[in-house]
C-alpha atoms as a PDB file:
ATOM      1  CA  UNK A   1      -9.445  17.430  -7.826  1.00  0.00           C
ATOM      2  CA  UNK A   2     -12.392  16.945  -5.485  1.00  0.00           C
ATOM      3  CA  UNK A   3     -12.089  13.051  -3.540  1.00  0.00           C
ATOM      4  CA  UNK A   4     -15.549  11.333  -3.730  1.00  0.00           C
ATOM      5  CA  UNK A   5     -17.086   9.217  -1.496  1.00  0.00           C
ATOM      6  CA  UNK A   6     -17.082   5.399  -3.645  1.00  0.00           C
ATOM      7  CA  UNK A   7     -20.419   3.848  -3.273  1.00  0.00           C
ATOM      8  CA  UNK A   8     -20.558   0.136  -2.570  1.00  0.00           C
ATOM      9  CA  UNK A   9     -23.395  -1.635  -2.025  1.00  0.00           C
ATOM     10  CA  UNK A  10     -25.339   1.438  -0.402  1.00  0.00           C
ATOM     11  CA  UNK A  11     -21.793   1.952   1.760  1.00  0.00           C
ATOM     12  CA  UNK A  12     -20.527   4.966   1.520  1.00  0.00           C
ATOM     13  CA  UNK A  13     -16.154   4.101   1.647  1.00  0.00           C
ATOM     14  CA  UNK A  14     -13.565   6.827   1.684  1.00  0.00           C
ATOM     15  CA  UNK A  15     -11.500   6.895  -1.366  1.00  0.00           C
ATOM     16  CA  UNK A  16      -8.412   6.208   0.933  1.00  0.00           C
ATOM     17  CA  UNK A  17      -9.673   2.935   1.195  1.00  0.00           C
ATOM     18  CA  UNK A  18      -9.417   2.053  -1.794  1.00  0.00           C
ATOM     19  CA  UNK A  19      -5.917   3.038  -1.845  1.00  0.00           C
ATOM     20  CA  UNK A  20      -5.101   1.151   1.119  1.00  0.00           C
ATOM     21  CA  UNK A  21      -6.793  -2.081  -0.595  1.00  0.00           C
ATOM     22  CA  UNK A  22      -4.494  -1.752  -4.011  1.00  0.00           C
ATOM     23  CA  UNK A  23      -1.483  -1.091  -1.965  1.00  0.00           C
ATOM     24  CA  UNK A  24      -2.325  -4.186   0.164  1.00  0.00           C
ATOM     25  CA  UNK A  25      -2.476  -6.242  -3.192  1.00  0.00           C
ATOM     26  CA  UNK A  26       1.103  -4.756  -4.758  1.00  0.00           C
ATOM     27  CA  UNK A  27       2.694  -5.248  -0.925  1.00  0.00           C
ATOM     28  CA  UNK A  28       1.962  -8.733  -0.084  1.00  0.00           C
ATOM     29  CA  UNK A  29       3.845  -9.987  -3.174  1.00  0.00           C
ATOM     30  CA  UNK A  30       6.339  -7.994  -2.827  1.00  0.00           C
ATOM     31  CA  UNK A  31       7.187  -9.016   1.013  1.00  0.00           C
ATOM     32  CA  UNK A  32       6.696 -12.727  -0.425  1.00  0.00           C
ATOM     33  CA  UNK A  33       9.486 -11.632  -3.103  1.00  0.00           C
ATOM     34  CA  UNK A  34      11.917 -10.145  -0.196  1.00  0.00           C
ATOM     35  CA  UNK A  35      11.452 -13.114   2.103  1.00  0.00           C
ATOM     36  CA  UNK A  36      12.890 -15.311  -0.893  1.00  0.00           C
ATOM     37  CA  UNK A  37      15.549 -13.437  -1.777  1.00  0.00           C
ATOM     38  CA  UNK A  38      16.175 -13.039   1.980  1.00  0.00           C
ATOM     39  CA  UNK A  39      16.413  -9.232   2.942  1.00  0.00           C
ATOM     40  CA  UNK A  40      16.680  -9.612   6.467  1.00  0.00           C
ATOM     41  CA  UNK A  41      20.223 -10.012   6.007  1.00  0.00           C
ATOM     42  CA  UNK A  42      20.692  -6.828   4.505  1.00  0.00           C
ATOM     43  CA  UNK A  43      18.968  -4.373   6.850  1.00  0.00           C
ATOM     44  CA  UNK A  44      18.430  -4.364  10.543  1.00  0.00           C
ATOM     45  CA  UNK A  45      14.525  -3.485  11.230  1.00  0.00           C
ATOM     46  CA  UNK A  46      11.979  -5.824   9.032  1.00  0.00           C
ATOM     47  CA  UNK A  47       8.961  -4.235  10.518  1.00  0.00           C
ATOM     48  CA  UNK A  48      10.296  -1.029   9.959  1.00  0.00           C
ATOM     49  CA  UNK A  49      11.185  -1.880   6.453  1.00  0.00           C
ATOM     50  CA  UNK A  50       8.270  -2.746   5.752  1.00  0.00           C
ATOM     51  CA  UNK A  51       6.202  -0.238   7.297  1.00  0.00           C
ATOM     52  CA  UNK A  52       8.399   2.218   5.194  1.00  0.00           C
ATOM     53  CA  UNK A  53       7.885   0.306   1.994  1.00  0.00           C
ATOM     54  CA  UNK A  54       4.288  -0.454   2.640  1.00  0.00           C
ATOM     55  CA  UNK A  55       3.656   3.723   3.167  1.00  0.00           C
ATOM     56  CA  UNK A  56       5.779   4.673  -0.271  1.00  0.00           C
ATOM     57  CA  UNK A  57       3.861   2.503  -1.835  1.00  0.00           C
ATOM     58  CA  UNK A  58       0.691   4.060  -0.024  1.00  0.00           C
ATOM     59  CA  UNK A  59       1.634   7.562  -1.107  1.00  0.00           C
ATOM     60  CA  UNK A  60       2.939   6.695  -4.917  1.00  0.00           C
ATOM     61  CA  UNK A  61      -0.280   5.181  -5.247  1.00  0.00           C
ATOM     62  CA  UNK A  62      -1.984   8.183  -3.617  1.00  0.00           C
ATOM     63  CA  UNK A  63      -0.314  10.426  -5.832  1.00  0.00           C
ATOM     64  CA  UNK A  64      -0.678   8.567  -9.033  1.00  0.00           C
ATOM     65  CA  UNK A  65      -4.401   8.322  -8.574  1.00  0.00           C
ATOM     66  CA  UNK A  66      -4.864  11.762  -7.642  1.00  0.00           C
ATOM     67  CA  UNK A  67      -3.747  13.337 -10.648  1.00  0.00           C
END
């Protein structure tokens, strides 16, 4: 499948953008969800968990769209 440019306004945006913007909008409530249930106690890096769980979610989306 052949990635288009999306057209916004007269802007031309990479479709990657787009999946950085709907990852953005599943993350944040999901780090909002963690801080509640308080995950810090359970692993040792929370910028690395994150970073990890914010670029799974990156790629699942990336795939899921891409098909």
């Amino acid at each position: 499948m052949m990635l288009k440019e999306i057209n916004l306004f007269g802007i031309y945006v990479a479709p990657f953008a787009g999946y950085l913007f709907f990852t953005v909008v599943i993350f944040v409530p999901l780090r909002i969800w963690f801080d509640r249930i308080e995950i810090q106690r359970w692993i040792w890096h929370r910028t690395l968990f994150d970073t990890a769980i914010f670029l799974i979610l990156l790629s699942v989306i990336g795939f899921c769209l891409m098909l």
